[in-house]
PDB file of N, CA and C in Angstrom:
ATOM      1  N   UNK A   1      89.993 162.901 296.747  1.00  0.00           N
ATOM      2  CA  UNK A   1      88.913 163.627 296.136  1.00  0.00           C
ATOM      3  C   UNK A   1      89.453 164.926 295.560  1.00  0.00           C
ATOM      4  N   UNK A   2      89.159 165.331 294.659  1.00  0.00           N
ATOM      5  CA  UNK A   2      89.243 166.585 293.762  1.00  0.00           C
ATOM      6  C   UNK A   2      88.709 167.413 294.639  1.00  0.00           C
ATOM      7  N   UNK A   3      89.620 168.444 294.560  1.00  0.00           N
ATOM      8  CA  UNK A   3      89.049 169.924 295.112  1.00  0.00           C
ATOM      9  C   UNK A   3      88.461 170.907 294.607  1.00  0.00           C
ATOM     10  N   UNK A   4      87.402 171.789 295.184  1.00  0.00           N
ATOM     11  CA  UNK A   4      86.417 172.525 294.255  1.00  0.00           C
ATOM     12  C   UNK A   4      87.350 173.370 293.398  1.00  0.00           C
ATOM     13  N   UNK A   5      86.563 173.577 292.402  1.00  0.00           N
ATOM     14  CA  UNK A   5      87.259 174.154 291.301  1.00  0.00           C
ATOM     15  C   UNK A   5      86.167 175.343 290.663  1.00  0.00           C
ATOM     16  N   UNK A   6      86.568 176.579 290.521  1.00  0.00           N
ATOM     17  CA  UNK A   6      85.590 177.657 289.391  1.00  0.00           C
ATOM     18  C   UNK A   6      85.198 176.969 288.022  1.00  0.00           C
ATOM     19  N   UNK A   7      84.365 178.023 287.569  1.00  0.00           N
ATOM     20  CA  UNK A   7      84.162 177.717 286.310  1.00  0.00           C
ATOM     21  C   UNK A   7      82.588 176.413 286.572  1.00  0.00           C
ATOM     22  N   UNK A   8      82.606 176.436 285.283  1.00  0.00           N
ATOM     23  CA  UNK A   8      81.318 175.404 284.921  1.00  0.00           C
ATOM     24  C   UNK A   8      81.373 174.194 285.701  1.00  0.00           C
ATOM     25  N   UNK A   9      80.255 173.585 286.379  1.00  0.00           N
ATOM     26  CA  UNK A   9      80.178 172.630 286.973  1.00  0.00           C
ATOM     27  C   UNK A   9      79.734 171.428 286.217  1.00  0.00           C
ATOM     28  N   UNK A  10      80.930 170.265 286.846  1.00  0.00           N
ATOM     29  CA  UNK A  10      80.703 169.291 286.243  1.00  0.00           C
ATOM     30  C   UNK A  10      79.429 168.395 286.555  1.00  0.00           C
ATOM     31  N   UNK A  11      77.997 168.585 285.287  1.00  0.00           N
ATOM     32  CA  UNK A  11      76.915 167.841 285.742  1.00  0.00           C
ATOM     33  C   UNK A  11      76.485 167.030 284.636  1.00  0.00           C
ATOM     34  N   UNK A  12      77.502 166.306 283.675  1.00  0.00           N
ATOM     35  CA  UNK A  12      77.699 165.243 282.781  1.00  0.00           C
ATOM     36  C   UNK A  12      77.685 164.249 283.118  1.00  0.00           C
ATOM     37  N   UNK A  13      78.640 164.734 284.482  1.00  0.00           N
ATOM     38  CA  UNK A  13      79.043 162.690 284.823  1.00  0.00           C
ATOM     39  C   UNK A  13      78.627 162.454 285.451  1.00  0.00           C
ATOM     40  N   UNK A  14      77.652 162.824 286.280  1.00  0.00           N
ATOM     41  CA  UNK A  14      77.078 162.422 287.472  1.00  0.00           C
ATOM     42  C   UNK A  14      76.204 160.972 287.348  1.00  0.00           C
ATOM     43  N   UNK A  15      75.838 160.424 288.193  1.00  0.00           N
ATOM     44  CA  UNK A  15      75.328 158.873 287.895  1.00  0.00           C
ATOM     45  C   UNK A  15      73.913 159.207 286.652  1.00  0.00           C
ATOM     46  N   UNK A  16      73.052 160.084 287.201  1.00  0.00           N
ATOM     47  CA  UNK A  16      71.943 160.370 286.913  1.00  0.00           C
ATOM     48  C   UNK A  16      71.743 160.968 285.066  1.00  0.00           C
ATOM     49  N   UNK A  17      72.686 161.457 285.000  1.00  0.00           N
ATOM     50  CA  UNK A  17      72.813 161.615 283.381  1.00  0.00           C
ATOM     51  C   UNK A  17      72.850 160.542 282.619  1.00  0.00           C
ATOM     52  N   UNK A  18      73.700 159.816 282.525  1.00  0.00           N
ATOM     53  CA  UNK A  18      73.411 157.964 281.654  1.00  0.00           C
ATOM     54  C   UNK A  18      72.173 157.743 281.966  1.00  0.00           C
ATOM     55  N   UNK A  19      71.154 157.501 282.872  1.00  0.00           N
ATOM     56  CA  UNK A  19      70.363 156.813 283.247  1.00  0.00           C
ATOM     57  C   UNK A  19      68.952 158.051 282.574  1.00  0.00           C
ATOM     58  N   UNK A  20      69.438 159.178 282.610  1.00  0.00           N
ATOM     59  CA  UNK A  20      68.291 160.061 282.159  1.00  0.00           C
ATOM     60  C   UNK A  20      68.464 159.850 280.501  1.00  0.00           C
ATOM     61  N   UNK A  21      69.597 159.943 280.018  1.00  0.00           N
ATOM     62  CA  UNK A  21      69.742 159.731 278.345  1.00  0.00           C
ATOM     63  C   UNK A  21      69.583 158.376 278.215  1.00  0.00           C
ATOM     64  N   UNK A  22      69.529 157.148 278.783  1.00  0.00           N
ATOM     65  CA  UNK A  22      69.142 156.159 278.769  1.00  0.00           C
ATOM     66  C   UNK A  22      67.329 155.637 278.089  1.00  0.00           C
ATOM     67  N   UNK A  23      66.711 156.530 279.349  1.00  0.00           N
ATOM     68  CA  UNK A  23      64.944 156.471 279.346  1.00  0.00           C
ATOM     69  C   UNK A  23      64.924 157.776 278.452  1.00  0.00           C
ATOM     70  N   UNK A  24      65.449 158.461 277.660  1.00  0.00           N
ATOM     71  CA  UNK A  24      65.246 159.434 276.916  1.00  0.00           C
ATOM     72  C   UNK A  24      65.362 158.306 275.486  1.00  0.00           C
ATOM     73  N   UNK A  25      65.968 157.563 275.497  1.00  0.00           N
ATOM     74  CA  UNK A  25      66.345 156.896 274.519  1.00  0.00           C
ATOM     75  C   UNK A  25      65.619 155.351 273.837  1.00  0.00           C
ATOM     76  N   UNK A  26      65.195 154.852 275.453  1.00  0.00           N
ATOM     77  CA  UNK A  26      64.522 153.971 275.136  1.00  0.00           C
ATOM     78  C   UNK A  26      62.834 154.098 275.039  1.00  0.00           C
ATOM     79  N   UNK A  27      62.389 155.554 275.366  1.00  0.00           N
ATOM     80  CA  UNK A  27      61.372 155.895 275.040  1.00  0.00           C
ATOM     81  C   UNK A  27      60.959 156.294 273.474  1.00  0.00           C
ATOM     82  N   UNK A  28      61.841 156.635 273.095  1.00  0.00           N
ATOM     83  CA  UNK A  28      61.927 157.472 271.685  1.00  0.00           C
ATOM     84  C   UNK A  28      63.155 157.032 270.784  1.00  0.00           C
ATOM     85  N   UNK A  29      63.347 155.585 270.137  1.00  0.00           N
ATOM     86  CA  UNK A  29      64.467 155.109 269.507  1.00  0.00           C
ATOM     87  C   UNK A  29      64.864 156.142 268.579  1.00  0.00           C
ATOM     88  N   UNK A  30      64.311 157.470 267.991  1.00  0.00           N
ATOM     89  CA  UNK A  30      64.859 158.033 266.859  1.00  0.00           C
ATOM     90  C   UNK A  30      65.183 159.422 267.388  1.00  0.00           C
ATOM     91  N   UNK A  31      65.030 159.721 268.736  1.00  0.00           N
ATOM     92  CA  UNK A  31      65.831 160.641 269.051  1.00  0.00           C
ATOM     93  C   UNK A  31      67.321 161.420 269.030  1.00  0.00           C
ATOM     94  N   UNK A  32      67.619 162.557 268.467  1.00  0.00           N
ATOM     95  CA  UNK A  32      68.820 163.168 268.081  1.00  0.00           C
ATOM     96  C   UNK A  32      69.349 163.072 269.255  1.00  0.00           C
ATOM     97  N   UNK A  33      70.964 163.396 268.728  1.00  0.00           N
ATOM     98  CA  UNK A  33      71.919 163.324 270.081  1.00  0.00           C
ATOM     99  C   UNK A  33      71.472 164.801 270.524  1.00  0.00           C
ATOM    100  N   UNK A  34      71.296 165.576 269.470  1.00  0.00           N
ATOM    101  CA  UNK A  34      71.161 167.248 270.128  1.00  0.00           C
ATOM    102  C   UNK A  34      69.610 167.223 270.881  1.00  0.00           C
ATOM    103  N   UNK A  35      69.018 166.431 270.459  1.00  0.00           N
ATOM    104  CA  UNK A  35      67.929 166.969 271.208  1.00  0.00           C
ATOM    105  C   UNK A  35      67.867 166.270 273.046  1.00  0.00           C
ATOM    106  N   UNK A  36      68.681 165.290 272.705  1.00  0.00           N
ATOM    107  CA  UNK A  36      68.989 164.635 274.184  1.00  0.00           C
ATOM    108  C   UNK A  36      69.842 165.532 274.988  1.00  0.00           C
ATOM    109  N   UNK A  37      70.727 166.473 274.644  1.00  0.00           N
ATOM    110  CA  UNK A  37      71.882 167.453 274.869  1.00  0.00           C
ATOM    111  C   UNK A  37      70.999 168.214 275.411  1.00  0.00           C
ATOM    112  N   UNK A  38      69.807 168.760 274.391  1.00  0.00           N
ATOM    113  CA  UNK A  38      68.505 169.895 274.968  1.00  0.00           C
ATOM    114  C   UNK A  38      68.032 169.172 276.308  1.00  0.00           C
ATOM    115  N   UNK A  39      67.623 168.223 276.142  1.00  0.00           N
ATOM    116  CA  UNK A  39      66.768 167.712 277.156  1.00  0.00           C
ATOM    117  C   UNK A  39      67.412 167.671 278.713  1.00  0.00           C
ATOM    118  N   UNK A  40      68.924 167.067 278.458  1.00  0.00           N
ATOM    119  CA  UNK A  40      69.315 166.757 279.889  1.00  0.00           C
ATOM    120  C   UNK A  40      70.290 168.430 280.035  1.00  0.00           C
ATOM    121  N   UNK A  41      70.356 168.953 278.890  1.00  0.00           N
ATOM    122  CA  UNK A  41      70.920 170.780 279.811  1.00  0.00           C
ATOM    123  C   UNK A  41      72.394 170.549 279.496  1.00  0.00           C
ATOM    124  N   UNK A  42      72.826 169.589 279.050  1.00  0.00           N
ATOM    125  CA  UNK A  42      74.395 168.793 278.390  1.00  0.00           C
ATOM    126  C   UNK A  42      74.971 169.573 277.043  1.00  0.00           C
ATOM    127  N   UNK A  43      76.043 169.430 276.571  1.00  0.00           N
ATOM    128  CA  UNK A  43      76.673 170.237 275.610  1.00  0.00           C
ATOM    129  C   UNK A  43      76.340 168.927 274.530  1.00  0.00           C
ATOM    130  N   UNK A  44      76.221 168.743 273.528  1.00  0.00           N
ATOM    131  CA  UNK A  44      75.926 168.095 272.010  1.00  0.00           C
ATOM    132  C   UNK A  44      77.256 166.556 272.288  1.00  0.00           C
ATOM    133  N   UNK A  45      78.413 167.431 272.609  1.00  0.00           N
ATOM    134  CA  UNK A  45      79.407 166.386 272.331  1.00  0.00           C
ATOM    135  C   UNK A  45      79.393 165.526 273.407  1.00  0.00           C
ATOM    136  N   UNK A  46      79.184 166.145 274.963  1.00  0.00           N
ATOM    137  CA  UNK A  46      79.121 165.053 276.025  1.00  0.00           C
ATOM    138  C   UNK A  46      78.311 164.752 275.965  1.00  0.00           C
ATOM    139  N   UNK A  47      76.508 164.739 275.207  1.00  0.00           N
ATOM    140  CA  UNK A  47      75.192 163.969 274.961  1.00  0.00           C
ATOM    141  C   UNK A  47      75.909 163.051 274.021  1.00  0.00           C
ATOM    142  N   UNK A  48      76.902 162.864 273.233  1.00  0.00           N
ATOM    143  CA  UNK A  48      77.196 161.942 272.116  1.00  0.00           C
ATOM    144  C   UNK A  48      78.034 160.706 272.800  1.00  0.00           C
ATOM    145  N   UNK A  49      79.064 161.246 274.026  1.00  0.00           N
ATOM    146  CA  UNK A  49      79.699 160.830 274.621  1.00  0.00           C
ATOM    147  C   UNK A  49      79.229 159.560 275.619  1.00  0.00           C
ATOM    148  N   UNK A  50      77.962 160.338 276.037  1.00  0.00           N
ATOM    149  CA  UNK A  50      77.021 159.429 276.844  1.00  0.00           C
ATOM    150  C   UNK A  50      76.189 158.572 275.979  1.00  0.00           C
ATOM    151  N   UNK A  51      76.262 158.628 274.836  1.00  0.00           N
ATOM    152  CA  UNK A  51      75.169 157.813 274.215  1.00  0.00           C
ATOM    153  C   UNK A  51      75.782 156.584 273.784  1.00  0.00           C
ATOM    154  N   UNK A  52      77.072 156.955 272.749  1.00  0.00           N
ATOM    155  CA  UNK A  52      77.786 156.345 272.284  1.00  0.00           C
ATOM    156  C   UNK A  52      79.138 155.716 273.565  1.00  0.00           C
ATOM    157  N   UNK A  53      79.738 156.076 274.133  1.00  0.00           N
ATOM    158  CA  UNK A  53      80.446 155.643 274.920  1.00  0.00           C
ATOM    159  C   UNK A  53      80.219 154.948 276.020  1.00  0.00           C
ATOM    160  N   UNK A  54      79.593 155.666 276.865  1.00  0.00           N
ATOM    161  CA  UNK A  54      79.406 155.111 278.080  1.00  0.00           C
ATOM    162  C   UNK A  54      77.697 154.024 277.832  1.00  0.00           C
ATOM    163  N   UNK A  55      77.002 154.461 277.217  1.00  0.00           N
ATOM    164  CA  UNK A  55      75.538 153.382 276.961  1.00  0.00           C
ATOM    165  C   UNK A  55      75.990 152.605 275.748  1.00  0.00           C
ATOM    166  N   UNK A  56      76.954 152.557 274.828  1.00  0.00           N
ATOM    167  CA  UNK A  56      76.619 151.748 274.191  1.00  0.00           C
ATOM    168  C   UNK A  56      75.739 151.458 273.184  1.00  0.00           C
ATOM    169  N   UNK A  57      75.271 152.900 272.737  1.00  0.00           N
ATOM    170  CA  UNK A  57      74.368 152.731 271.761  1.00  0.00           C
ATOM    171  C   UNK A  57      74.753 153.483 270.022  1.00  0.00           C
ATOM    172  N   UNK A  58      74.122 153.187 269.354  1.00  0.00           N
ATOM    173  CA  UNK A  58      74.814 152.996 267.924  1.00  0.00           C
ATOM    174  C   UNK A  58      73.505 153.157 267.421  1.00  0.00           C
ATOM    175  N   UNK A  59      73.887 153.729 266.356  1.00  0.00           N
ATOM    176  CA  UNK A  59      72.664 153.501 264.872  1.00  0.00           C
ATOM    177  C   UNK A  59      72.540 152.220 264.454  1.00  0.00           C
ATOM    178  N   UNK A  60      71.549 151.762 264.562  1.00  0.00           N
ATOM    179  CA  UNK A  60      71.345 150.620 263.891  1.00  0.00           C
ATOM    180  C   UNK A  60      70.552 150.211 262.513  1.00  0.00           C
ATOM    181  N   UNK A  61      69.875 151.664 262.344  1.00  0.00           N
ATOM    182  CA  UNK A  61      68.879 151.586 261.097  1.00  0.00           C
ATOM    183  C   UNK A  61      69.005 152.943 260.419  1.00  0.00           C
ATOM    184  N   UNK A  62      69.261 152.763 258.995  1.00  0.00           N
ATOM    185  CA  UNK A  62      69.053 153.380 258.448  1.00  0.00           C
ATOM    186  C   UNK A  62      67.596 153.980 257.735  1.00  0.00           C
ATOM    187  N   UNK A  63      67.524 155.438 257.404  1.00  0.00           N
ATOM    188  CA  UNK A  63      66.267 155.574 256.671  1.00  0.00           C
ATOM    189  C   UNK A  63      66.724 155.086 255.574  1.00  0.00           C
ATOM    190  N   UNK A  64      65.381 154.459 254.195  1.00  0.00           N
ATOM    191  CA  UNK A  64      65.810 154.784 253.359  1.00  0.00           C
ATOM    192  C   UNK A  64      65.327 155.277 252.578  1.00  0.00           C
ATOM    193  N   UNK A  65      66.126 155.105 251.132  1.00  0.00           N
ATOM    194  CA  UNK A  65      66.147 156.358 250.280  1.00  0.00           C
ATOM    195  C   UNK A  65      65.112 156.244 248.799  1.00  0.00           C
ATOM    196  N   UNK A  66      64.988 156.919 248.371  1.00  0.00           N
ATOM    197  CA  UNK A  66      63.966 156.895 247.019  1.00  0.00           C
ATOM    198  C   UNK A  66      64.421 155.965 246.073  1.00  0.00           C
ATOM    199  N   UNK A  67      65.728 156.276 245.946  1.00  0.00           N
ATOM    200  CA  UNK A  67      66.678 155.244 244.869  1.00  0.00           C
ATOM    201  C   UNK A  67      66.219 153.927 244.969  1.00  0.00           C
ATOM    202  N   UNK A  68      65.846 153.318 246.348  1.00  0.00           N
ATOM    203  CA  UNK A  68      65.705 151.678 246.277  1.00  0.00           C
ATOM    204  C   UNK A  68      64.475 151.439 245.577  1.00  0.00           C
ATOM    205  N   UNK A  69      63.166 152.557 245.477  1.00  0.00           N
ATOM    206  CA  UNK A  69      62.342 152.043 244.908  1.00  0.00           C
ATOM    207  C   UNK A  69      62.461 152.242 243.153  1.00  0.00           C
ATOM    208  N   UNK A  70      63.475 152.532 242.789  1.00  0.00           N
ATOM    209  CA  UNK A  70      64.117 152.620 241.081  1.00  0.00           C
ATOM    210  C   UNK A  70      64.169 150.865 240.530  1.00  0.00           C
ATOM    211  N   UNK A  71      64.213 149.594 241.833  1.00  0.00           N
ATOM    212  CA  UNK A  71      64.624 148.521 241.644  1.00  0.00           C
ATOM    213  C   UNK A  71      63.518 147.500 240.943  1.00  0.00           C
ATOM    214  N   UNK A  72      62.600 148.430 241.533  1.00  0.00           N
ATOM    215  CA  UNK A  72      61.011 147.688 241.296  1.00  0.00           C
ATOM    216  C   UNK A  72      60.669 147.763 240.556  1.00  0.00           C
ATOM    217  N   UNK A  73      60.575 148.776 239.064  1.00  0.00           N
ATOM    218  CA  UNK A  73      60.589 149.589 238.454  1.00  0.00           C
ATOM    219  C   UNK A  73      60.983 148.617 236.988  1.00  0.00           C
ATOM    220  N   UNK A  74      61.972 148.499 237.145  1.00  0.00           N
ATOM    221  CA  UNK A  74      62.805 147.457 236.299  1.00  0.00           C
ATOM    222  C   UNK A  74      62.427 146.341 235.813  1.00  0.00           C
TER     223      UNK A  74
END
């Protein structure tokens, strides 16, 4: 086991963080990584870390854009 150490405490990795950005996520599919960072008290990059790395989750949809309705048009 690691011995205590100063400085900022590590409360990223703990079990309970995945599982809180998890139900943060599956409640609200269009939630920002920063606002999940806000929510669980996490820095932006380890909320990205947990989202994308360890859960497994990805963009899957894009918005889109004005341009596609130029097609109809035609």
């Amino acid at each position: 086991m690691d011995a205590e150490r100063s400085g900022w405490p590590s409360t990223a990795t703990t079990d309970e963080k995945p599982e809180e950005a998890r139900a943060i996520i599956l409640t609200d599919r269009r939630v920002t990584v920063e606002e999940i960072a806000l929510q669980l008290g996490i820095s932006q990059g380890t909320a990205y870390s947990l989202v994308h790395d360890i859960l497994g989750f990805h963009k899957v949809a894009a918005r889109r854009v004005g341009a596609q309705t130029s097609d109809r048009r035609a």
